[in-house]
C-alpha atoms as a PDB file:
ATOM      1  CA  UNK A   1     146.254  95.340 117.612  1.00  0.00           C
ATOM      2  CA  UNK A   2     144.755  97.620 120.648  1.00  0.00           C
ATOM      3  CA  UNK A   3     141.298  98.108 120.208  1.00  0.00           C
ATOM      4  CA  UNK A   4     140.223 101.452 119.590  1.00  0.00           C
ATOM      5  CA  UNK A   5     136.340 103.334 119.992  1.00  0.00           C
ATOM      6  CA  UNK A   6     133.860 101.533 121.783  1.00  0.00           C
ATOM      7  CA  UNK A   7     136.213  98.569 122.150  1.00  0.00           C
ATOM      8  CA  UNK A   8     134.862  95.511 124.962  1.00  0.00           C
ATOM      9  CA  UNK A   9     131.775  98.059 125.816  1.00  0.00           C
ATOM     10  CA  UNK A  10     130.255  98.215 122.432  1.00  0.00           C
ATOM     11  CA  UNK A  11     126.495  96.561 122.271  1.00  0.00           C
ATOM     12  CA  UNK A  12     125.735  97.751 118.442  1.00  0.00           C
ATOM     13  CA  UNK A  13     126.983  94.429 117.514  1.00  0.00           C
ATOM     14  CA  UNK A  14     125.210  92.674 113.647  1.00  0.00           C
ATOM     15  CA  UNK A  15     122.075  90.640 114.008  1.00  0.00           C
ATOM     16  CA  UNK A  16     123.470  87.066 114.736  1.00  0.00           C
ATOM     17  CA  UNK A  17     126.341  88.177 116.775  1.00  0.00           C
ATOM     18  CA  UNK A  18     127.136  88.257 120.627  1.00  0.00           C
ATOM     19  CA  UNK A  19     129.991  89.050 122.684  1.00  0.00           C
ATOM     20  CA  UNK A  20     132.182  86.669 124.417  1.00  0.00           C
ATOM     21  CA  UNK A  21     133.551  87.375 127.610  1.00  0.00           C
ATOM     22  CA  UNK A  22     133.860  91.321 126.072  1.00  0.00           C
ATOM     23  CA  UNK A  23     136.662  89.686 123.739  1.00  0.00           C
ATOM     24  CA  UNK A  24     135.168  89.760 120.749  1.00  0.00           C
ATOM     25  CA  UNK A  25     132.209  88.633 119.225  1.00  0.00           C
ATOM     26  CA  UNK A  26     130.633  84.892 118.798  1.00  0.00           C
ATOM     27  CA  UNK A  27     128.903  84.353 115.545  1.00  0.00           C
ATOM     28  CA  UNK A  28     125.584  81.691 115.807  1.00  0.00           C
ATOM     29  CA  UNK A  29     124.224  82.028 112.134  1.00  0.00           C
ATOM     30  CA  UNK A  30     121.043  80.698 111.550  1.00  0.00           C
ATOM     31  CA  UNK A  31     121.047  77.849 114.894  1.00  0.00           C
ATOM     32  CA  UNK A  32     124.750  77.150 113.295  1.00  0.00           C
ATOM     33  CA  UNK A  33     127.458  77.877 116.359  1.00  0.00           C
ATOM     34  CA  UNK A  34     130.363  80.009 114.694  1.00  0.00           C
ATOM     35  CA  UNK A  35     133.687  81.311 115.850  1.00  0.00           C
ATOM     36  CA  UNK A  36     135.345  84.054 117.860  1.00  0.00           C
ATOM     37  CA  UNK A  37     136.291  86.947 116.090  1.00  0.00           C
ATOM     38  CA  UNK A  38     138.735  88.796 117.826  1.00  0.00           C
ATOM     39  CA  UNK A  39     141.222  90.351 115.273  1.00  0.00           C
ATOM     40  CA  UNK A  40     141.513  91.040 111.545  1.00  0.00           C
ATOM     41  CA  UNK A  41     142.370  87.965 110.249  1.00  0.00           C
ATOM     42  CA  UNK A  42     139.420  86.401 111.829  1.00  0.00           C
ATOM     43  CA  UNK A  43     137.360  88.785 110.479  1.00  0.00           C
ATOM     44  CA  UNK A  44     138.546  88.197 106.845  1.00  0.00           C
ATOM     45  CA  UNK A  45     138.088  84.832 107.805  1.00  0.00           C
ATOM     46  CA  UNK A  46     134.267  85.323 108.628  1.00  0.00           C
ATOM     47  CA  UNK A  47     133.802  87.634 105.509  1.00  0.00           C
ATOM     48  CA  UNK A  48     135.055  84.661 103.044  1.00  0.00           C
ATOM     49  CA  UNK A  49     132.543  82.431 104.787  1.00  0.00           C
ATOM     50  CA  UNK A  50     129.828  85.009 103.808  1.00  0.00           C
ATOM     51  CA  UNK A  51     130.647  85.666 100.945  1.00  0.00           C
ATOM     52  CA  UNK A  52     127.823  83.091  99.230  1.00  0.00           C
ATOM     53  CA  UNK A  53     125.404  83.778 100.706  1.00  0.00           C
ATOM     54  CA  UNK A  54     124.287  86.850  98.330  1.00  0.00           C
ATOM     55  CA  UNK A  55     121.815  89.393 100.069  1.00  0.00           C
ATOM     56  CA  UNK A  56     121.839  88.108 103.338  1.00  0.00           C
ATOM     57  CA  UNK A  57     125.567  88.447 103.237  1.00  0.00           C
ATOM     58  CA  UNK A  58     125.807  91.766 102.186  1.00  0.00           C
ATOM     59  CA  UNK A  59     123.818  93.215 105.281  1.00  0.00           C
ATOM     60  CA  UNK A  60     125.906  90.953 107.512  1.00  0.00           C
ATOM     61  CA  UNK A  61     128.897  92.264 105.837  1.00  0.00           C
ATOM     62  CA  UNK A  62     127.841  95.776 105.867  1.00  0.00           C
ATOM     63  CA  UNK A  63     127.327  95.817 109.994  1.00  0.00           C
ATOM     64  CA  UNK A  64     130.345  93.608 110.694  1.00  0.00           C
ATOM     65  CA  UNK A  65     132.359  96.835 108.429  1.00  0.00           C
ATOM     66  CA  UNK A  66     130.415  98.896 111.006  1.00  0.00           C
ATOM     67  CA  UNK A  67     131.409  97.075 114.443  1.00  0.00           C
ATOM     68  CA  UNK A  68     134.735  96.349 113.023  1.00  0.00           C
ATOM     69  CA  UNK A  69     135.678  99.981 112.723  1.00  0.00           C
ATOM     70  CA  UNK A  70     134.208 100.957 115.749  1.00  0.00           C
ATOM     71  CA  UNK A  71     136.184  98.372 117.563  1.00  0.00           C
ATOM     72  CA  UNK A  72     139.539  98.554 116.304  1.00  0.00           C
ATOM     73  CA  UNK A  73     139.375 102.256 114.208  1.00  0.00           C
ATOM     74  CA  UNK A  74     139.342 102.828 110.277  1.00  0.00           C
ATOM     75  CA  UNK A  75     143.003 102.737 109.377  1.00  0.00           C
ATOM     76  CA  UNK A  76     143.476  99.974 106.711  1.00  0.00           C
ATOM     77  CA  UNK A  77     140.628  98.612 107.609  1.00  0.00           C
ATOM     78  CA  UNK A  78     138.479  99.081 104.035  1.00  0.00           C
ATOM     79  CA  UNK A  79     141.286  98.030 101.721  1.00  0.00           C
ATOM     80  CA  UNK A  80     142.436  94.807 104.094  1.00  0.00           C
ATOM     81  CA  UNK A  81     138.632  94.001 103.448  1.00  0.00           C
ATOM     82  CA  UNK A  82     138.655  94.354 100.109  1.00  0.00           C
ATOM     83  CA  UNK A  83     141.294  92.171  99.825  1.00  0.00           C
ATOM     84  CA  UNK A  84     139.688  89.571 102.005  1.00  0.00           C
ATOM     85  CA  UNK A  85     136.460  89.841  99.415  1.00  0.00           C
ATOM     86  CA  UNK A  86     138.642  89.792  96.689  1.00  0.00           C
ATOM     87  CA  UNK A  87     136.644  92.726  95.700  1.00  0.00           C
ATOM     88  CA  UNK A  88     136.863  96.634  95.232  1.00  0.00           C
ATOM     89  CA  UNK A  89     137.556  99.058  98.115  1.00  0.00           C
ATOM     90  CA  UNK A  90     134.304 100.905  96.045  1.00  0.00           C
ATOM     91  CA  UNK A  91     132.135  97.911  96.966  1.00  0.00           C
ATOM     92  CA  UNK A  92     133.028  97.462 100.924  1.00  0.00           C
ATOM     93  CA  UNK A  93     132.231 101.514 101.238  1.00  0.00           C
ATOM     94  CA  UNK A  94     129.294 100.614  99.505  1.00  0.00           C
ATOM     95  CA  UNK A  95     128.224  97.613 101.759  1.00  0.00           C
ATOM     96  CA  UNK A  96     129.054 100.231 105.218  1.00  0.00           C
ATOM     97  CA  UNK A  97     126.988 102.814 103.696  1.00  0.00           C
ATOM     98  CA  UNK A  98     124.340 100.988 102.728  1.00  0.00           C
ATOM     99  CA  UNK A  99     123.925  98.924 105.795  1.00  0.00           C
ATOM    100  CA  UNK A 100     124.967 102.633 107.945  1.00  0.00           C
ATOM    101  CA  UNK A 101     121.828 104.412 106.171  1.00  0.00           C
ATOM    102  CA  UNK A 102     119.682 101.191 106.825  1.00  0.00           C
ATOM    103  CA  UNK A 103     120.026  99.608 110.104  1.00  0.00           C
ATOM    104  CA  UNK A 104     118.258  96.452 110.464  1.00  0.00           C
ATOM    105  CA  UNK A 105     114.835  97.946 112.012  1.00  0.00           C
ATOM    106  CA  UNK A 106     114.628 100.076 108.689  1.00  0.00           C
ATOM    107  CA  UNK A 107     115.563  97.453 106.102  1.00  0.00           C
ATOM    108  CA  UNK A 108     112.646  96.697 103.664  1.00  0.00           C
ATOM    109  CA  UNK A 109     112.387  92.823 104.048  1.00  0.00           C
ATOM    110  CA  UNK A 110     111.123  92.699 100.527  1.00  0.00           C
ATOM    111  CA  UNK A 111     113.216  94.250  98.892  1.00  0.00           C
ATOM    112  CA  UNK A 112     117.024  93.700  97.091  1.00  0.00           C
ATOM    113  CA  UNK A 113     119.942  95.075  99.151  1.00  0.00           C
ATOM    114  CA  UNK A 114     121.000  96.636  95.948  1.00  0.00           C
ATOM    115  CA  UNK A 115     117.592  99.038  96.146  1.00  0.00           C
ATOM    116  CA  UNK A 116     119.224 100.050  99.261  1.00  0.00           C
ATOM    117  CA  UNK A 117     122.499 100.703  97.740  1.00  0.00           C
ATOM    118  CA  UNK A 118     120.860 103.373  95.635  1.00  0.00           C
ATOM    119  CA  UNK A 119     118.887 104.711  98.036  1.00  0.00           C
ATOM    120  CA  UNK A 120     122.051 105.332 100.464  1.00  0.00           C
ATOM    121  CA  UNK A 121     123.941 106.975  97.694  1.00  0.00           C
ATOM    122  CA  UNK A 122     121.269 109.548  97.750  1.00  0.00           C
ATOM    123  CA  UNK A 123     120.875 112.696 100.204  1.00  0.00           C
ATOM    124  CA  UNK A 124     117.433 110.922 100.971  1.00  0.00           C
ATOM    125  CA  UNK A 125     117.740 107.541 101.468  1.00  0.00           C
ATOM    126  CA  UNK A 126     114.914 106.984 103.094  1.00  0.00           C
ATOM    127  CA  UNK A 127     112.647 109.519 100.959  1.00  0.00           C
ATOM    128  CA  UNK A 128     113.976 106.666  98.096  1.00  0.00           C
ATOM    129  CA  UNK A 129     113.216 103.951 100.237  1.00  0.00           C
ATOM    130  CA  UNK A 130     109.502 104.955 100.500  1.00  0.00           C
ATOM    131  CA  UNK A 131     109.427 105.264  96.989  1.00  0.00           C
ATOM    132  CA  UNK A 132     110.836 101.970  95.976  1.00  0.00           C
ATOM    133  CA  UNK A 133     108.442  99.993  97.915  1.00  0.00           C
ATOM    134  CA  UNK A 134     105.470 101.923  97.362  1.00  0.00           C
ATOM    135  CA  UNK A 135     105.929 101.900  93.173  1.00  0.00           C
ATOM    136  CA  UNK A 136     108.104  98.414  93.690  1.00  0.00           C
ATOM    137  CA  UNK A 137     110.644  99.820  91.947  1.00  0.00           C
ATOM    138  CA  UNK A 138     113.268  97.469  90.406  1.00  0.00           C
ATOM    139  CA  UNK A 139     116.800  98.321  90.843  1.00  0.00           C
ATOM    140  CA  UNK A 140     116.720 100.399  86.978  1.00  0.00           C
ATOM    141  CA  UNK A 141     113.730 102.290  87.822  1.00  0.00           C
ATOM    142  CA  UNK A 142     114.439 103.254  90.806  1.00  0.00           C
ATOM    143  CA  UNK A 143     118.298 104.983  89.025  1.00  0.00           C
ATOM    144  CA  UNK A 144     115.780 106.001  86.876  1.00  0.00           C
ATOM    145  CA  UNK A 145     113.571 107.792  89.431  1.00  0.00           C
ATOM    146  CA  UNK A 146     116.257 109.471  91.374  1.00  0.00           C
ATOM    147  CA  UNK A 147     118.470 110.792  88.465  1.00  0.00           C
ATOM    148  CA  UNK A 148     114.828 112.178  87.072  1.00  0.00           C
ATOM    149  CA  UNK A 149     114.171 113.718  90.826  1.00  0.00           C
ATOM    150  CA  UNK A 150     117.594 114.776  91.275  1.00  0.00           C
ATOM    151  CA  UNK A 151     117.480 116.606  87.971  1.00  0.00           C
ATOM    152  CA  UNK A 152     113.826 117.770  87.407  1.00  0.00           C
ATOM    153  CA  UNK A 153     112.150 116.904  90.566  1.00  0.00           C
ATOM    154  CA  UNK A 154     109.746 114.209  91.478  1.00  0.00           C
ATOM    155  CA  UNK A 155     106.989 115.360  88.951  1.00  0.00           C
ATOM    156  CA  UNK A 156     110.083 113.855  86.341  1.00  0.00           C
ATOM    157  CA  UNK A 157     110.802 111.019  88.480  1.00  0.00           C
ATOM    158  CA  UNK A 158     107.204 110.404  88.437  1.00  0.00           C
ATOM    159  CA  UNK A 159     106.686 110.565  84.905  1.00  0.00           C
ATOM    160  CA  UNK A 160     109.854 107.529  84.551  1.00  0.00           C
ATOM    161  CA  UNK A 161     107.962 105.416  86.533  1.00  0.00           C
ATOM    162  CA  UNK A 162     104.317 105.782  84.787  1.00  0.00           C
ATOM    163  CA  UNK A 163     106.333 105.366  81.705  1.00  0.00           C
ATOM    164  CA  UNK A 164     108.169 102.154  82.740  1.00  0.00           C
ATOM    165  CA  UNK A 165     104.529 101.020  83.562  1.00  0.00           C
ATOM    166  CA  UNK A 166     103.646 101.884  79.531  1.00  0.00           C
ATOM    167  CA  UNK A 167     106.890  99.801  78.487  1.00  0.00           C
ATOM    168  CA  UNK A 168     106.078  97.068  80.252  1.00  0.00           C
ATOM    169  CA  UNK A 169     102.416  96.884  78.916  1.00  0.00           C
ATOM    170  CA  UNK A 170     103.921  97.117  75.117  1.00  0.00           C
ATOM    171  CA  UNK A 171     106.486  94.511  76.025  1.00  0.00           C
ATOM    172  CA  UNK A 172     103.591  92.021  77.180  1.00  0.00           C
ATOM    173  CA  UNK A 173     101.757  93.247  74.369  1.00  0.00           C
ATOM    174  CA  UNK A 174     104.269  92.136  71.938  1.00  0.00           C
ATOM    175  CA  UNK A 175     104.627  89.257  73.634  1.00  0.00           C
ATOM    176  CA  UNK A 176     101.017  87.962  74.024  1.00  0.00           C
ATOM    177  CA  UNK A 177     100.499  88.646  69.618  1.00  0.00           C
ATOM    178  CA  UNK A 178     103.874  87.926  68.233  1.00  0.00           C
ATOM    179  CA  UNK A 179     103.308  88.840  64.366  1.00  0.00           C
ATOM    180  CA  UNK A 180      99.934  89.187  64.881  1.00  0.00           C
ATOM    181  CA  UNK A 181     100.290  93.070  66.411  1.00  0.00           C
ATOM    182  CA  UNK A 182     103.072  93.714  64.544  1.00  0.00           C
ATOM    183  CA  UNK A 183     100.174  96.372  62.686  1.00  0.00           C
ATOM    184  CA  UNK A 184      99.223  97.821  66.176  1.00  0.00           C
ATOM    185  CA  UNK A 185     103.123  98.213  67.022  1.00  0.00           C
ATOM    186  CA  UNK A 186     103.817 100.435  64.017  1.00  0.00           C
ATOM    187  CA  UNK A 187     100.585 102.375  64.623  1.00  0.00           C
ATOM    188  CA  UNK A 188     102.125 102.573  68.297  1.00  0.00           C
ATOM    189  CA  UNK A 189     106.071 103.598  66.614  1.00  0.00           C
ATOM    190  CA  UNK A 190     104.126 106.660  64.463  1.00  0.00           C
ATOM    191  CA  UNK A 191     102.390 108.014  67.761  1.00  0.00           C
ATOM    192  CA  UNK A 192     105.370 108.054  69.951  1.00  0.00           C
ATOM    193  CA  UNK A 193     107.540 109.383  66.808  1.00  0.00           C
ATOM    194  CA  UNK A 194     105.059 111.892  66.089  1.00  0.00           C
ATOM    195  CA  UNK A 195     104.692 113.310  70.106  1.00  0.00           C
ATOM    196  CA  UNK A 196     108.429 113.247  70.602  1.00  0.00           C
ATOM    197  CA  UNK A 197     108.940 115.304  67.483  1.00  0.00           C
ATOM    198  CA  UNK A 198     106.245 118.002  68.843  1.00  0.00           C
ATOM    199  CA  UNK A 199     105.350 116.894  72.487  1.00  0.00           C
ATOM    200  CA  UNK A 200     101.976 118.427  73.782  1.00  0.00           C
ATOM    201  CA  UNK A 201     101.147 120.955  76.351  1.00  0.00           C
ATOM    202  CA  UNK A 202     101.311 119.443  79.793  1.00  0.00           C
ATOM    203  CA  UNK A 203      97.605 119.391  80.925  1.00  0.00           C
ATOM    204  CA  UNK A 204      96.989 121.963  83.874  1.00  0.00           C
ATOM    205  CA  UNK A 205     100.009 124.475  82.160  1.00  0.00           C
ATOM    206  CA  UNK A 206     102.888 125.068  79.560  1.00  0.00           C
ATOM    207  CA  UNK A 207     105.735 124.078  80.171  1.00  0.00           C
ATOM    208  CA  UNK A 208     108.043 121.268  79.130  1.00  0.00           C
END
C-alpha cells in the first residue's frame, strides 16, 4: 500500500513507539522490545496484542488509529480495525476521538479513559475534563453533569453533582443502620415526596 500524509517524515508517533529506518515504527512497550509495523496487517497484529491490557490499551490504541491514518490515509482503515478488535466501527471512532481530544500531555493520569470518552463527545472536552477531576466525577455523574449542562446549564449540572453527594450519604446511611434507620429513611421518603410534589423557591430568586 503507498503511504499517504506525513508518510516516513511523520514524528507524532504514540508514546512507546519509534521509527525504524523511516519504515515504520518499532514498538518497545514497557522495557519489552516489539515488532515493526509497517502495513495493515501488522497493525491488526499489534492491536490484538493490546487488546488486554484495558486502559492503557485504549490510549495506545487511540494514537496508533491516529498515526495509522496519517501514514497510510483513512480509506478502510476504521472498519479493517474494527475487525481486527473484533469490535464496533462506533468504538475505534471512539478510541481516535478520545485519544485526538486528549493527547498524552493532557490526559488526567487519574482518571478512567472512559471519563475521557465523555468528555471528547462533548463541544468542551476539556471544560468536562476540569470538571471531572475537580468533583472526581465517576463515569455516571459526569453523563449526568453534561446532559444537565447541556440542557440547563452548569447551575443544573451543578445541582446533579451536590445531589449525587446526598445519595451517596443516604446509601452509607442505610448501610451503616440496616433496620435500625429504617424510621429515619421513611421520615427521609416523606420529605423528598413532599418537596418534589411542591419544590421550594430557589434561594436568591424564583424560578424553577
Amino acid at each position: 500500500m503507498p503511504e499517504t500524509g506525513l508518510g516516513a517524515e511523520m514524528t507524532a508517533l504514540p508514546v512507546g513507539y519509534r521509527l525504524v529506518r523511516g519504515r515504520g515504527v518499532y514498538l518497545s512497550f514497557r522495557g519489552r522490545r516489539g515488532r515493526v509495523i509497517e502495513n495493515l496487517e501488522d497493525l491488526k497484529t499489534e492491536f490484538t496484542r493490546l487488546k488486554e491490557r484495558s486502559q492503557e490499551a485504549r490510549w495506545a490504541q487511540g494514537d496508533l488509529i491516529i498515526w495509522a491514518r496519517a501514514r497510510w490515509g483513512g480509506r478502510g482503515l476504521t472498519s479493517s480495525i474494527a475487525q481486527a478488535l473484533a469490535c464496533s466501527v462506533r468504538h475505534v471512532q471512539d478510541l481516535e476521538r478520545t485519544a485526538q481530544a486528549f493527547r498524552p500531555s493532557a490526559r488526567a493520569r487519574d482518571m478512567a479513559w472512559e471519563i475521557h470518552r465523555l468528555a471528547a463527545t462533548t463541544d468542551k472536552p476539556g471544560y468536562w475534563m476540569d470538571q471531572a477531576v475537580g468533583h472526581q466525577y465517576s463515569t455516571r455523574q459526569l453523563s449526568r453533569a453534561i446532559k444537565a449542562g447541556g440542557d440547563q446549564g452548569p447551575t443544573q449540572a451543578s445541582a446533579a453533582a451536590e445531589m449525587d453527594a446526598i445519595i451517596r450519604d443516604v446509601e452509607a446511611f442505610a448501610a451503616r443502620w440496616g433496620s435500625g434507620g429504617q424510621a429515619e429513611l421513611e421520615r427521609l421518603a416523606g420529605l423528598v415526596a413532599q418537596l418534589a410534589a411542591a419544590p421550594p423557591a430557589r434561594a436568591g430568586g424564583a424560578g424553577p
